[in-house]
N, C-alpha and C. Protein backbone atom coordinates (compact mmCIF):
# COMPACT_ATOMS: atom_id res chain seq x y z
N UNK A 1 89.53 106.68 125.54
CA UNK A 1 88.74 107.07 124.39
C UNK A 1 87.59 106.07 124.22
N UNK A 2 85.98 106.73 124.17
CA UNK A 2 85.23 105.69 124.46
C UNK A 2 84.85 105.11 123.03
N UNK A 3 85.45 105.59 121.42
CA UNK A 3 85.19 104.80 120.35
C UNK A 3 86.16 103.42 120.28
N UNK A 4 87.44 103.63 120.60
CA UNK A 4 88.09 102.61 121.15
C UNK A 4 87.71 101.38 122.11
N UNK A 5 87.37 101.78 122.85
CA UNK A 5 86.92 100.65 124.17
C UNK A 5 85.75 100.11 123.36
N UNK A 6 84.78 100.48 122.73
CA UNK A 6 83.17 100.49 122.04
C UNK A 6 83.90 99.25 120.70
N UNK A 7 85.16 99.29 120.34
CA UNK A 7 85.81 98.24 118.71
C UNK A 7 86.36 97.61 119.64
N UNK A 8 86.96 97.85 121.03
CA UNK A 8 87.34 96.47 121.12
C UNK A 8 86.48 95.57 121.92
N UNK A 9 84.91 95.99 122.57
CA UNK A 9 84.29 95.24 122.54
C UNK A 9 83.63 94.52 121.16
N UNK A 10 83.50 95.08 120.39
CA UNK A 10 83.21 94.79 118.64
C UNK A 10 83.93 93.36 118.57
N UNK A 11 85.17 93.71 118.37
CA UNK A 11 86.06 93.11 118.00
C UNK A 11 86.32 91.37 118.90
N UNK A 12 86.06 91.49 119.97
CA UNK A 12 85.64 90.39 121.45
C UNK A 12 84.39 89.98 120.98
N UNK A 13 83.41 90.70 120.91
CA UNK A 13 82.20 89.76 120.27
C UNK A 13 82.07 89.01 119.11
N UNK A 14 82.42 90.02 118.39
CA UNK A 14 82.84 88.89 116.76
C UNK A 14 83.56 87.88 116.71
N UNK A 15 85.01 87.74 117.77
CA UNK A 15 85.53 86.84 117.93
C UNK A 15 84.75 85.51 118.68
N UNK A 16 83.93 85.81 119.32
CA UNK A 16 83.59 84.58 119.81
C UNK A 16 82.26 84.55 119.08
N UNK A 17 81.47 84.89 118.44
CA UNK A 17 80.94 84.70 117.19
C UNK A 17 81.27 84.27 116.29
N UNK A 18 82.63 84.23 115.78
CA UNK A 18 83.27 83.49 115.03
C UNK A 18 83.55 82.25 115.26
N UNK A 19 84.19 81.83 116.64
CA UNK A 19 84.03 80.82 117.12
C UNK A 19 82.90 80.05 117.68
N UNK A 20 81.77 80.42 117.84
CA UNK A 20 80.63 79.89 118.10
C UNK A 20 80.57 79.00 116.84
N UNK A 21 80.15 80.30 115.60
CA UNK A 21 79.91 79.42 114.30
C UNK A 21 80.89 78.45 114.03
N UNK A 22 82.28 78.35 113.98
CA UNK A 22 83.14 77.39 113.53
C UNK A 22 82.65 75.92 114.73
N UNK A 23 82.62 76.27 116.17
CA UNK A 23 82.44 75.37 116.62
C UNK A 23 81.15 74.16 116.61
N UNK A 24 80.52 75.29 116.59
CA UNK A 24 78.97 74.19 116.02
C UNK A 24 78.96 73.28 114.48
N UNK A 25 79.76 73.97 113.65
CA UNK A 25 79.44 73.85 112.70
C UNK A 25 78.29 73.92 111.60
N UNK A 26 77.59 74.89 112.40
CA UNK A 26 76.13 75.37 111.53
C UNK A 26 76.41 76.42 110.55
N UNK A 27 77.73 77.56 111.06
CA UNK A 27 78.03 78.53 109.95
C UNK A 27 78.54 78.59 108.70
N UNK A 28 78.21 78.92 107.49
CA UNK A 28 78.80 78.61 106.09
C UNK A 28 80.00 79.27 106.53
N UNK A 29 80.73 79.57 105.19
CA UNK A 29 82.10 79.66 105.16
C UNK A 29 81.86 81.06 104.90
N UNK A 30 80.98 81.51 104.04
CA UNK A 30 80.44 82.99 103.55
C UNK A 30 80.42 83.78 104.85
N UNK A 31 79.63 83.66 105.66
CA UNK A 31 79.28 84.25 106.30
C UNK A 31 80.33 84.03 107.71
N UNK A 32 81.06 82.94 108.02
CA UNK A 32 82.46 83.12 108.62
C UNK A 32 83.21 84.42 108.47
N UNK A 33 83.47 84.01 106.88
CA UNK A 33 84.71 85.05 106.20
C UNK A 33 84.25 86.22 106.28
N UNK A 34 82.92 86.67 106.39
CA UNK A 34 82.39 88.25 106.14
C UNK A 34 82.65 88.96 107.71
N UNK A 35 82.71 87.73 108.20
CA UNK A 35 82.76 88.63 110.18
C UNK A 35 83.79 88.46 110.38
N UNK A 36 85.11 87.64 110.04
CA UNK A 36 86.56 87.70 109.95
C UNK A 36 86.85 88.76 109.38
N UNK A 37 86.56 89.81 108.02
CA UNK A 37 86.69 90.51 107.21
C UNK A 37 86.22 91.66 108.50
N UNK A 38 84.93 92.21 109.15
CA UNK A 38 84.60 93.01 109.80
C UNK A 38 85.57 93.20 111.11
N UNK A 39 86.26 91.80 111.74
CA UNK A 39 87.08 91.99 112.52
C UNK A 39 88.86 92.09 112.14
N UNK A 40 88.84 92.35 111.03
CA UNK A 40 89.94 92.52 110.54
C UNK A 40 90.01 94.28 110.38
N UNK A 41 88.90 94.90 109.71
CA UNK A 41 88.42 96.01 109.53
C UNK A 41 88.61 96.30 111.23
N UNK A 42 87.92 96.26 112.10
CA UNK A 42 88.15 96.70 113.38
C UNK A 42 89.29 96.77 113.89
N UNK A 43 90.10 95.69 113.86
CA UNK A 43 91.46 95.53 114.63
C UNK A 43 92.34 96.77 113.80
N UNK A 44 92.36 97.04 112.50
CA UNK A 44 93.06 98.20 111.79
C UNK A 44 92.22 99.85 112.10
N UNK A 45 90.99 99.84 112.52
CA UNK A 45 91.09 101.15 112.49
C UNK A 45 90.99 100.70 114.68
N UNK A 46 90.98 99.61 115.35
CA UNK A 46 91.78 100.27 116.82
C UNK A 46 93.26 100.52 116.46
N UNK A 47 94.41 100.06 115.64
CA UNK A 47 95.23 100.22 115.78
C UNK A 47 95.73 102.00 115.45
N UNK A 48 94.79 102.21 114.45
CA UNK A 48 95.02 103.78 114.19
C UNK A 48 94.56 104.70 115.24
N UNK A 49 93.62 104.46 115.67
CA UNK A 49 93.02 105.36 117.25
C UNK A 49 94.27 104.83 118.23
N UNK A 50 94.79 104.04 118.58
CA UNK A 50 95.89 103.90 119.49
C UNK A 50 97.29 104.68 118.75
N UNK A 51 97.68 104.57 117.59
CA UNK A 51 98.61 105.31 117.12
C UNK A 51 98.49 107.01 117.38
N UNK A 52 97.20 107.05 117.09
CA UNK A 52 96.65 108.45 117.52
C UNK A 52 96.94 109.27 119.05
N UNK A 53 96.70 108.08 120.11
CA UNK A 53 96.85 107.97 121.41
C UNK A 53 98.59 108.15 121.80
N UNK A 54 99.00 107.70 120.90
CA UNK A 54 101.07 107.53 121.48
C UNK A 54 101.49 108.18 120.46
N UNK A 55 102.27 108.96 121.28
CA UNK A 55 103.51 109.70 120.21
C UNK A 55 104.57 108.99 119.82
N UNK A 56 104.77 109.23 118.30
CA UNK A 56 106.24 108.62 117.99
C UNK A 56 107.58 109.31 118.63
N UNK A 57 107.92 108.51 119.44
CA UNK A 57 109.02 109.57 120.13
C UNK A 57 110.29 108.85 119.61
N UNK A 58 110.82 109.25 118.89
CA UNK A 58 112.57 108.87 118.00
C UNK A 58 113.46 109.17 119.03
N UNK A 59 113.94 108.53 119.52
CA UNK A 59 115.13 108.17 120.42
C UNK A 59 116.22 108.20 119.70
């Protein structure tokens, strides 16, 4: 599914965007927390497109 593959590159860039800023220490805390918040938002709607992807199969 290519909206999937498309968040978890999202999700890989922000992360090391996140870590860029923490590592330099040039990024406020504001603007940390707002791209932590966007990759938090991402990681919950890949998890729903993958739920989407697998059936609950009850054994």
């Amino acid at each position: 599914m290519r909206r999937l593959e498309l968040l978890r590159i999202e999700h890989r860039d922000l992360d090391s965007a996140i870590g860029a800023l923490v590592d330099s220490g040039s990024g406020d805390q504001m603007q940390v927390a707002r791209l932590k918040k966007r990759k938090l938002r991402l990681r919950d709607e890949m998890a729903l497109l993958e739920d989407q992807l697998v059936p609950d199969i009850i054994a």
